[in-house]
PDB file of N, CA and C in Angstrom:
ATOM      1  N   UNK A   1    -140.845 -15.356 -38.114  1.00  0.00           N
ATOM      2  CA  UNK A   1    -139.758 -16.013 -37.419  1.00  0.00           C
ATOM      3  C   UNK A   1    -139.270 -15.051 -36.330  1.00  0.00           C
ATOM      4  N   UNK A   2    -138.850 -15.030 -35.254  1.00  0.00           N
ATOM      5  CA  UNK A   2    -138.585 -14.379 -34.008  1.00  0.00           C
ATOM      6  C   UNK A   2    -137.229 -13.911 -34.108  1.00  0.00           C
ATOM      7  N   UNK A   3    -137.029 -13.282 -33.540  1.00  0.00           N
ATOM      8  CA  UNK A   3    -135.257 -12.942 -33.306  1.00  0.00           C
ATOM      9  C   UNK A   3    -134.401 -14.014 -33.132  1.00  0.00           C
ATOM     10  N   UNK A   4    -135.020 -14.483 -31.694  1.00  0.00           N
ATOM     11  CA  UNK A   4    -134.044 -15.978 -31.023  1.00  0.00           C
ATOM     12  C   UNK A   4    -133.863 -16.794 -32.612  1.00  0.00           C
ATOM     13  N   UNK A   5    -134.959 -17.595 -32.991  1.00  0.00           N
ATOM     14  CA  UNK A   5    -134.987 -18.483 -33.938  1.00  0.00           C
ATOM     15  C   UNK A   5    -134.156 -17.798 -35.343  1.00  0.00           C
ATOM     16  N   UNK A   6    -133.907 -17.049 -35.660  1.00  0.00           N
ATOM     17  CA  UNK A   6    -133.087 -16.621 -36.608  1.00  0.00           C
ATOM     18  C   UNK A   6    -131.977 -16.029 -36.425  1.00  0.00           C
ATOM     19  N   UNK A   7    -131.740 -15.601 -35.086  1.00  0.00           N
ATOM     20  CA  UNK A   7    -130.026 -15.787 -34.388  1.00  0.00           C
ATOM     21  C   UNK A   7    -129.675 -17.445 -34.525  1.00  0.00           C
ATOM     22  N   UNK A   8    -130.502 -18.472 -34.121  1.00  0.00           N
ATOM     23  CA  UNK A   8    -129.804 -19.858 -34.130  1.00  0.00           C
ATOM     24  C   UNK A   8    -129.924 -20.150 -35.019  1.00  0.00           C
ATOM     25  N   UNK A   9    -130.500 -19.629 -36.203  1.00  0.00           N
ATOM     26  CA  UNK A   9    -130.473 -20.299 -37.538  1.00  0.00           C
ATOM     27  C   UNK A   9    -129.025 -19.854 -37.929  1.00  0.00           C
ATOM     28  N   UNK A  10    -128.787 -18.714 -38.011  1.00  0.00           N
ATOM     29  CA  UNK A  10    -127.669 -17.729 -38.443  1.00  0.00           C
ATOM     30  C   UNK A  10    -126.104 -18.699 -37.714  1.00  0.00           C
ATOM     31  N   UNK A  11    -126.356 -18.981 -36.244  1.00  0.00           N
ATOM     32  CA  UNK A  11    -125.323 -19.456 -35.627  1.00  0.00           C
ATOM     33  C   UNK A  11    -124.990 -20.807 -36.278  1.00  0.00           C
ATOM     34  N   UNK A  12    -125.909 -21.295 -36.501  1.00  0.00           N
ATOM     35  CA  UNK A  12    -125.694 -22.744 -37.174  1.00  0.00           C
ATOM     36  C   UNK A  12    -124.869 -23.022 -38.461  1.00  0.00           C
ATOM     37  N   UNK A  13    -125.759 -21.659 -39.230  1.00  0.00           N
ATOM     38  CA  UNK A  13    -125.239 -21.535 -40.336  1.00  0.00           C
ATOM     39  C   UNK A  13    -123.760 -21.535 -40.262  1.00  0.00           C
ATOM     40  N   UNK A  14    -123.659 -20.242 -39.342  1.00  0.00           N
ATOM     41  CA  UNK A  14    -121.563 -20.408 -39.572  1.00  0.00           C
ATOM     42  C   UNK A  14    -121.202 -21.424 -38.858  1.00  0.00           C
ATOM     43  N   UNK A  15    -121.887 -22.262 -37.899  1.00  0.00           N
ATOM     44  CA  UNK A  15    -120.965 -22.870 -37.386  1.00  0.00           C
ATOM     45  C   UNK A  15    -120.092 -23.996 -38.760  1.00  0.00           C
ATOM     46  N   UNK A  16    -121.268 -24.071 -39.226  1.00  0.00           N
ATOM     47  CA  UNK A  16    -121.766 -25.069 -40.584  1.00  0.00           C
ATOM     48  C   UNK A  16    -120.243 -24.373 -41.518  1.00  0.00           C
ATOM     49  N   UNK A  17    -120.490 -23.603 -41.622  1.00  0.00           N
ATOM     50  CA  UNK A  17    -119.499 -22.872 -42.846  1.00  0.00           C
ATOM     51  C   UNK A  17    -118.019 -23.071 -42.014  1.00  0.00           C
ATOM     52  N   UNK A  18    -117.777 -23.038 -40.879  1.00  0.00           N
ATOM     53  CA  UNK A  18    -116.300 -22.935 -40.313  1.00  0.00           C
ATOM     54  C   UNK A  18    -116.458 -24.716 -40.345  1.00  0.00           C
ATOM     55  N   UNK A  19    -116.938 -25.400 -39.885  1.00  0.00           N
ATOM     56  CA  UNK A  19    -116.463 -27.056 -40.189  1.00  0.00           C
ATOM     57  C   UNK A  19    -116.482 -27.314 -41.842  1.00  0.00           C
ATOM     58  N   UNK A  20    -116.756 -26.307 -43.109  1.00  0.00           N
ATOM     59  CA  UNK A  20    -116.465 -27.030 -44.283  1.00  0.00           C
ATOM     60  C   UNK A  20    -114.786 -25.997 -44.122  1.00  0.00           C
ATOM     61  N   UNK A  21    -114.957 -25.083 -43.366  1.00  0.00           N
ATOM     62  CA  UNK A  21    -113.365 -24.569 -43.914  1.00  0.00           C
ATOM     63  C   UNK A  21    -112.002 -25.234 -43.199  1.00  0.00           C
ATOM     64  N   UNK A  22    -112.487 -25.766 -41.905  1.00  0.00           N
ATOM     65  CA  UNK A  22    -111.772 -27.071 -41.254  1.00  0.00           C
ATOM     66  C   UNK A  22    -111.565 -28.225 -42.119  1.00  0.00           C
ATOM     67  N   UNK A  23    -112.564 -28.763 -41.976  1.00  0.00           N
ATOM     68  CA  UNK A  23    -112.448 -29.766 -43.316  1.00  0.00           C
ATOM     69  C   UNK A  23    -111.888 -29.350 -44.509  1.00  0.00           C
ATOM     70  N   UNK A  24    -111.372 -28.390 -45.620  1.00  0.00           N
ATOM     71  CA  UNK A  24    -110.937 -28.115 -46.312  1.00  0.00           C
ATOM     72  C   UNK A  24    -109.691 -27.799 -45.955  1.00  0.00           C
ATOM     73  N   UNK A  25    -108.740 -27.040 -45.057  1.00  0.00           N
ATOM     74  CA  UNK A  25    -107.790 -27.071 -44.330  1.00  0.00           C
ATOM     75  C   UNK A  25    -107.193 -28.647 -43.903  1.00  0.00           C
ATOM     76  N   UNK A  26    -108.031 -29.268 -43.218  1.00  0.00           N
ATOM     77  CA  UNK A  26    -107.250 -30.700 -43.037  1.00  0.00           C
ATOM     78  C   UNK A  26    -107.410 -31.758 -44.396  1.00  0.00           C
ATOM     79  N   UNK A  27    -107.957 -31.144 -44.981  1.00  0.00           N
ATOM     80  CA  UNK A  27    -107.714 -31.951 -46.935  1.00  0.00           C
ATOM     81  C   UNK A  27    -106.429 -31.194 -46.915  1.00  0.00           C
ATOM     82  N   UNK A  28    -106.211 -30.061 -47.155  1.00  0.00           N
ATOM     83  CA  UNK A  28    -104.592 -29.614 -47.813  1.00  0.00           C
ATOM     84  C   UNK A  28    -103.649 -30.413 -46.950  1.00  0.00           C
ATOM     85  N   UNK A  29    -103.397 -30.166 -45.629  1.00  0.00           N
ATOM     86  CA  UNK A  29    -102.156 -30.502 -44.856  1.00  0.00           C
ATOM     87  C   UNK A  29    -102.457 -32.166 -44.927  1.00  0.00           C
ATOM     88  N   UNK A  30    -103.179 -33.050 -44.933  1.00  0.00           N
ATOM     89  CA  UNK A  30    -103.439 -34.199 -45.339  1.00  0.00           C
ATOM     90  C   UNK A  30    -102.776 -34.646 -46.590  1.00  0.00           C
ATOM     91  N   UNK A  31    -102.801 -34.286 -47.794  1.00  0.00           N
ATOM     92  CA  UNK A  31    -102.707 -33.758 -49.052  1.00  0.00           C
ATOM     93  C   UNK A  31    -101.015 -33.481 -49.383  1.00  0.00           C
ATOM     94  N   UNK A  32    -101.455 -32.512 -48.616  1.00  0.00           N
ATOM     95  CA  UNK A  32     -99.187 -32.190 -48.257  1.00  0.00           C
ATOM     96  C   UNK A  32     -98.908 -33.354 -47.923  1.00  0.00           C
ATOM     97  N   UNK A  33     -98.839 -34.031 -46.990  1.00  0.00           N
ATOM     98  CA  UNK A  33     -98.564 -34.598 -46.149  1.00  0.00           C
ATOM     99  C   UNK A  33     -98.086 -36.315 -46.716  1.00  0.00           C
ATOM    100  N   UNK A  34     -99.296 -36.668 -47.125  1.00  0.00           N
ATOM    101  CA  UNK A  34     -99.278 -37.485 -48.595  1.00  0.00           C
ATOM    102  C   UNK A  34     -98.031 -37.775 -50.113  1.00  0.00           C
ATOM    103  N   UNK A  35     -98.498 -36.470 -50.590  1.00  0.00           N
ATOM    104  CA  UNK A  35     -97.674 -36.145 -51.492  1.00  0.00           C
ATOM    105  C   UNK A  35     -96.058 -36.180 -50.677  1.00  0.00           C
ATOM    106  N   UNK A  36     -95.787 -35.360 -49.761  1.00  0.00           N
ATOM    107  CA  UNK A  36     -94.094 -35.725 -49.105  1.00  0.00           C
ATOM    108  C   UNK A  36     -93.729 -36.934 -48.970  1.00  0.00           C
ATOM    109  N   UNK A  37     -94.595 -38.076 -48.249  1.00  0.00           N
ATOM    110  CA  UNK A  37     -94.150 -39.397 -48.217  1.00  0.00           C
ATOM    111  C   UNK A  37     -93.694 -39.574 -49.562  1.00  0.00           C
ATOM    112  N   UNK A  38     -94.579 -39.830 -50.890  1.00  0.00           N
ATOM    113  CA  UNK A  38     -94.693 -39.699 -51.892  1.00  0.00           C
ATOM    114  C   UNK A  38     -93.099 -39.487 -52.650  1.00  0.00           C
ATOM    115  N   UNK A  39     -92.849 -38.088 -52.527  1.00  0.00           N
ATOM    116  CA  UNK A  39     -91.717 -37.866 -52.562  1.00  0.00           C
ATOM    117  C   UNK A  39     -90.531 -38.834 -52.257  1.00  0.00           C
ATOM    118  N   UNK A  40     -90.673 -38.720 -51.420  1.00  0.00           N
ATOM    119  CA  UNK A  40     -89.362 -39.203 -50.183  1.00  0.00           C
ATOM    120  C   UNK A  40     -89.446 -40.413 -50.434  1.00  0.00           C
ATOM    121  N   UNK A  41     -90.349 -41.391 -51.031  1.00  0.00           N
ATOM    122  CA  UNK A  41     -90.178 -42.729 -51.368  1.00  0.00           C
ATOM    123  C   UNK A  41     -90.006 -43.027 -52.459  1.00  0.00           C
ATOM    124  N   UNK A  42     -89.313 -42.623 -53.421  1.00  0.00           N
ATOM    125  CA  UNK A  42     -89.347 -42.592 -54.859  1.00  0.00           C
ATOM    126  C   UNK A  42     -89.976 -42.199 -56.113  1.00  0.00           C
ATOM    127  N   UNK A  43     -91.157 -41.245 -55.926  1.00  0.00           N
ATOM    128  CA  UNK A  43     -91.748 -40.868 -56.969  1.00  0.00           C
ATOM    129  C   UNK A  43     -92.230 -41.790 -58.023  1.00  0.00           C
ATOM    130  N   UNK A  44     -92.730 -42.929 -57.682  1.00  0.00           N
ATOM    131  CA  UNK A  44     -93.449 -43.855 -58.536  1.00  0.00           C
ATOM    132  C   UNK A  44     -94.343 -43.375 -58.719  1.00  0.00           C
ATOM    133  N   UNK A  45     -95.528 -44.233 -59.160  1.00  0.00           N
ATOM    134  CA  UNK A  45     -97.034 -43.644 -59.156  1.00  0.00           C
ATOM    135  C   UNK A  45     -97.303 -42.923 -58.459  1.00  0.00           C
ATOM    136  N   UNK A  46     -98.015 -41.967 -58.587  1.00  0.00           N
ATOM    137  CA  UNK A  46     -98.557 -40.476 -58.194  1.00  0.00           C
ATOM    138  C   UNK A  46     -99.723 -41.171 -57.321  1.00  0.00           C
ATOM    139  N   UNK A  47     -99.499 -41.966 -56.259  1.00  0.00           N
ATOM    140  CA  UNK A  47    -100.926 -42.441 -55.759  1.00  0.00           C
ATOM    141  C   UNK A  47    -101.652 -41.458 -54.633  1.00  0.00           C
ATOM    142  N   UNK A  48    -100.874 -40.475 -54.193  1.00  0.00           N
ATOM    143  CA  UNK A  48    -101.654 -39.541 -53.437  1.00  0.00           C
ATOM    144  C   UNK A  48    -102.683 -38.692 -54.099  1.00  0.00           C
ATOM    145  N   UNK A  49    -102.747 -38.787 -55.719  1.00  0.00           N
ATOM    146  CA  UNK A  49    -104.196 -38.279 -56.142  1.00  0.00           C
ATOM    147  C   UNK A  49    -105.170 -38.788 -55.457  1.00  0.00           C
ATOM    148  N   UNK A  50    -105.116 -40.615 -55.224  1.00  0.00           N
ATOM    149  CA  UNK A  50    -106.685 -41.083 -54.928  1.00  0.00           C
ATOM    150  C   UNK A  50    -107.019 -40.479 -53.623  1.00  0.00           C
ATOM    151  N   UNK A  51    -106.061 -40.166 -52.441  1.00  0.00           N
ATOM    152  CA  UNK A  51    -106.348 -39.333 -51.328  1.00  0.00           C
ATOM    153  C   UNK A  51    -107.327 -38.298 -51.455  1.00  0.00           C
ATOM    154  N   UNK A  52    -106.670 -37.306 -52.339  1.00  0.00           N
ATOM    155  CA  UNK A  52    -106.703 -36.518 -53.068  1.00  0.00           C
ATOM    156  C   UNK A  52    -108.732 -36.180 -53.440  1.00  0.00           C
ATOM    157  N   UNK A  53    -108.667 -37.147 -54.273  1.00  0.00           N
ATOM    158  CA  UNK A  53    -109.899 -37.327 -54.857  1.00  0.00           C
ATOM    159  C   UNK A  53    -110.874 -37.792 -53.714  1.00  0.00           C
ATOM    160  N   UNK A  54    -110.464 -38.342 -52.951  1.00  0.00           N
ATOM    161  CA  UNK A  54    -111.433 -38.769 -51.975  1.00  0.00           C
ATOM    162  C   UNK A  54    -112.092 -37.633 -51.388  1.00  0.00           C
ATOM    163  N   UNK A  55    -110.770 -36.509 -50.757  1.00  0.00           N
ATOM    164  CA  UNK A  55    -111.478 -35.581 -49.739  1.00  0.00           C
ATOM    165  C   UNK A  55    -112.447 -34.600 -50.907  1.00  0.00           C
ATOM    166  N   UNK A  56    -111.769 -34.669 -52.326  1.00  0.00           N
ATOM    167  CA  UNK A  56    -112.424 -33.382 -53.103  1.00  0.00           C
ATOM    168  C   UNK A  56    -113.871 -34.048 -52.980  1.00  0.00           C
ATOM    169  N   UNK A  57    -114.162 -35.329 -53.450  1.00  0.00           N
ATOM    170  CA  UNK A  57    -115.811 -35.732 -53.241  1.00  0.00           C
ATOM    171  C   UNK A  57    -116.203 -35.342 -52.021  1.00  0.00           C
ATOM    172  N   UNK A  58    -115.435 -35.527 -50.864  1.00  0.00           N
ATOM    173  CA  UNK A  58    -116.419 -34.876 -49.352  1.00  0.00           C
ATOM    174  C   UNK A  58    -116.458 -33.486 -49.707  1.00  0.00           C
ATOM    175  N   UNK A  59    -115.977 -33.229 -49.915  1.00  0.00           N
ATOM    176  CA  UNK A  59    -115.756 -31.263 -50.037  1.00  0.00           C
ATOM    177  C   UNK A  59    -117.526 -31.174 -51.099  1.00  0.00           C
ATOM    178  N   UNK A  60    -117.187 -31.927 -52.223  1.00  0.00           N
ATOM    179  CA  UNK A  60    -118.685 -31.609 -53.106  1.00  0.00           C
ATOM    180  C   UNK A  60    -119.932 -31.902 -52.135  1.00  0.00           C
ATOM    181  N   UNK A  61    -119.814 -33.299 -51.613  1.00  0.00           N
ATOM    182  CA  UNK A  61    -121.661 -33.365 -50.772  1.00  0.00           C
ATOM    183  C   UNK A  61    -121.398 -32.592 -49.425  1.00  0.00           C
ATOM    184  N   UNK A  62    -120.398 -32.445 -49.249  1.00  0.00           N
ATOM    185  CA  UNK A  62    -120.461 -31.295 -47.879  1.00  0.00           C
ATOM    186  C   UNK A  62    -120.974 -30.184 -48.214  1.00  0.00           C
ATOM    187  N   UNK A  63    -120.156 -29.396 -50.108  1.00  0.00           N
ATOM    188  CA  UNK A  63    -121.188 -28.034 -49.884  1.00  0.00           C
ATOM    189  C   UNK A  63    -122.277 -28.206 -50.471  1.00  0.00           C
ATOM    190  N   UNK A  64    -122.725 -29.136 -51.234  1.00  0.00           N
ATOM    191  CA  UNK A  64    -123.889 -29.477 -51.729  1.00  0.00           C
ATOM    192  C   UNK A  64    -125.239 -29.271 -50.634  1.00  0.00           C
ATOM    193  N   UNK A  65    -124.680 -30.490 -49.603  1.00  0.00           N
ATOM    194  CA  UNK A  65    -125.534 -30.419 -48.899  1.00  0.00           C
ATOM    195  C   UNK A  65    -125.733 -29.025 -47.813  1.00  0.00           C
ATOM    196  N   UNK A  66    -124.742 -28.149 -47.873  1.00  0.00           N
ATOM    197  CA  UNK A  66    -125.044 -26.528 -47.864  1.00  0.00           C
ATOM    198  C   UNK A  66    -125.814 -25.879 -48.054  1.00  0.00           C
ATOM    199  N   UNK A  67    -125.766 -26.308 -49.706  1.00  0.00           N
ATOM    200  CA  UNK A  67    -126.413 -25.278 -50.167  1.00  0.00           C
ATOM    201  C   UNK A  67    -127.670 -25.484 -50.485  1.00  0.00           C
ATOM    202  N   UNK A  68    -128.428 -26.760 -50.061  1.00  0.00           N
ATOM    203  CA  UNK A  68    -129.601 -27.293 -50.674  1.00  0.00           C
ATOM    204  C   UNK A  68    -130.150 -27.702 -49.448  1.00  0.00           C
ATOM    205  N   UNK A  69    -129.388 -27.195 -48.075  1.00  0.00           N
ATOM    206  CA  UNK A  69    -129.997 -27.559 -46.830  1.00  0.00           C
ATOM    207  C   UNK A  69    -130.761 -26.292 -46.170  1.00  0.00           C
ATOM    208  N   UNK A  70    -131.807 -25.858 -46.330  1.00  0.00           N
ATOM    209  CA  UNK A  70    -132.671 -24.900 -46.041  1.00  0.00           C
ATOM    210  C   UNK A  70    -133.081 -24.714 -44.443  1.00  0.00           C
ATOM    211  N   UNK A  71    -133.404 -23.572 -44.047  1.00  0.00           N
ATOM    212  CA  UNK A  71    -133.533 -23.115 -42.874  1.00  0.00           C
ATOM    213  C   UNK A  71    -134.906 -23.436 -42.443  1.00  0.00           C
ATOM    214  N   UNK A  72    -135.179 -24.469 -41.286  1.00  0.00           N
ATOM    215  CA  UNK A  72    -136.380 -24.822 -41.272  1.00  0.00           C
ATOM    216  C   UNK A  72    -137.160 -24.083 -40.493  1.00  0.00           C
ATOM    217  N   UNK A  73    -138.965 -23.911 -41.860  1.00  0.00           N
ATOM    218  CA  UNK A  73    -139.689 -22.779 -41.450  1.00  0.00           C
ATOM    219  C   UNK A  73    -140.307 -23.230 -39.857  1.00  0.00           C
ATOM    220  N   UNK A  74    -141.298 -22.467 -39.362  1.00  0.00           N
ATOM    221  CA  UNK A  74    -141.919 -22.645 -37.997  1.00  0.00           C
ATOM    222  C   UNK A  74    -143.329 -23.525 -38.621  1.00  0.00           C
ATOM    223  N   UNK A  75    -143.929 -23.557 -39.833  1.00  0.00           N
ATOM    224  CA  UNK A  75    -145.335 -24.122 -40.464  1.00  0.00           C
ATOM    225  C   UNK A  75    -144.222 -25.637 -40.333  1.00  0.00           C
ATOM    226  N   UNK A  76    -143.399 -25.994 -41.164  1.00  0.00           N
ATOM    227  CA  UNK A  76    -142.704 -26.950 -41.459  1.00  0.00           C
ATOM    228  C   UNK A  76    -142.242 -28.032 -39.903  1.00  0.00           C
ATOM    229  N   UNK A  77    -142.247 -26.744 -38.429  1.00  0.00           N
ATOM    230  CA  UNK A  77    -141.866 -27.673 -37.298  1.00  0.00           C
ATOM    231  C   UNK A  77    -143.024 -28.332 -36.367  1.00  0.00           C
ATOM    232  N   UNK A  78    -144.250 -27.539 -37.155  1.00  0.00           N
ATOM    233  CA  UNK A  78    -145.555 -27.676 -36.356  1.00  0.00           C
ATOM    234  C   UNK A  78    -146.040 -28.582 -37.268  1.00  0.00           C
ATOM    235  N   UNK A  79    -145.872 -28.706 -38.048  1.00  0.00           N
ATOM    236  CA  UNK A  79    -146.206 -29.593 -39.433  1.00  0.00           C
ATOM    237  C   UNK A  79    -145.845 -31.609 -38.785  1.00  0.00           C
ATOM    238  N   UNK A  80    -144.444 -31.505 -38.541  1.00  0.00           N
ATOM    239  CA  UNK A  80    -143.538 -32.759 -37.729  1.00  0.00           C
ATOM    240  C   UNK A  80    -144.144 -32.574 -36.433  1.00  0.00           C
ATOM    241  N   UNK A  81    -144.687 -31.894 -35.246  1.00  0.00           N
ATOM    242  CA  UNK A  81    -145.032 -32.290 -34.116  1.00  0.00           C
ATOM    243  C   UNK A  81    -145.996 -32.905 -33.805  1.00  0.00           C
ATOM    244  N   UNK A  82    -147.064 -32.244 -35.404  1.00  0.00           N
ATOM    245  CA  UNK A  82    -148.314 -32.676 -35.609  1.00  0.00           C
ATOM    246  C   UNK A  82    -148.133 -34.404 -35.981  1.00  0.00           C
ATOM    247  N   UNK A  83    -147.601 -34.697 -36.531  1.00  0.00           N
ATOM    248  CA  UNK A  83    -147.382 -35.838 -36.731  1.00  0.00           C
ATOM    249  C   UNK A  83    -146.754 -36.784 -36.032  1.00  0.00           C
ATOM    250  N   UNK A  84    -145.937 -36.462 -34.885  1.00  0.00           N
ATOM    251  CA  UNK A  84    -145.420 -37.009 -33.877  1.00  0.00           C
ATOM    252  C   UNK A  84    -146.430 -37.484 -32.553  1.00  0.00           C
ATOM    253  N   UNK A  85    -147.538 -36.820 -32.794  1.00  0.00           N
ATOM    254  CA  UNK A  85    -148.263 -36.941 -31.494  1.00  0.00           C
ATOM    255  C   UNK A  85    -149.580 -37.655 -32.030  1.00  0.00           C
TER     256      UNK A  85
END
């Protein structure tokens, strides 16, 4: 693998890692945000869990798909061109 090609693998990577920590950041203040209405309207049912639960499932296939998303080899891109043409 070359320098270039494993600097942009590397760049990707974090870019990858700073949009799950964005996304995890706008789950909390979302979350807050939720829960205060919540508050402030009488404290009935606790319905800002299902919010709640929603973003925690994106949060799982977001790092899932992290961590099970592999750096693609150079055999693997010649492999797809071959087949494209």
């Amino acid at each position: 693998m070359s320098d270039d090609s494993a600097r942009q693998q590397a760049i990707h990577r974090l870019h990858q890692r700073r949009g799950f920590v964005n996304y995890i950041i706008g789950a909390i203040v979302v979350s807050l945000f939720m829960v205060l209405i919540w508050f402030l309207s009488g404290r009935g049912y606790f319905w800002p869990v299902w919010v709640m639960g929603g973003f925690l499932i994106g949060a799982i296939f977001y790092g899932v798909n992290q961590m099970m998303n592999k750096p693609l080899t150079e055999d693997q891109i010649q492999r797809e061109m071959q087949k494209g043409s």
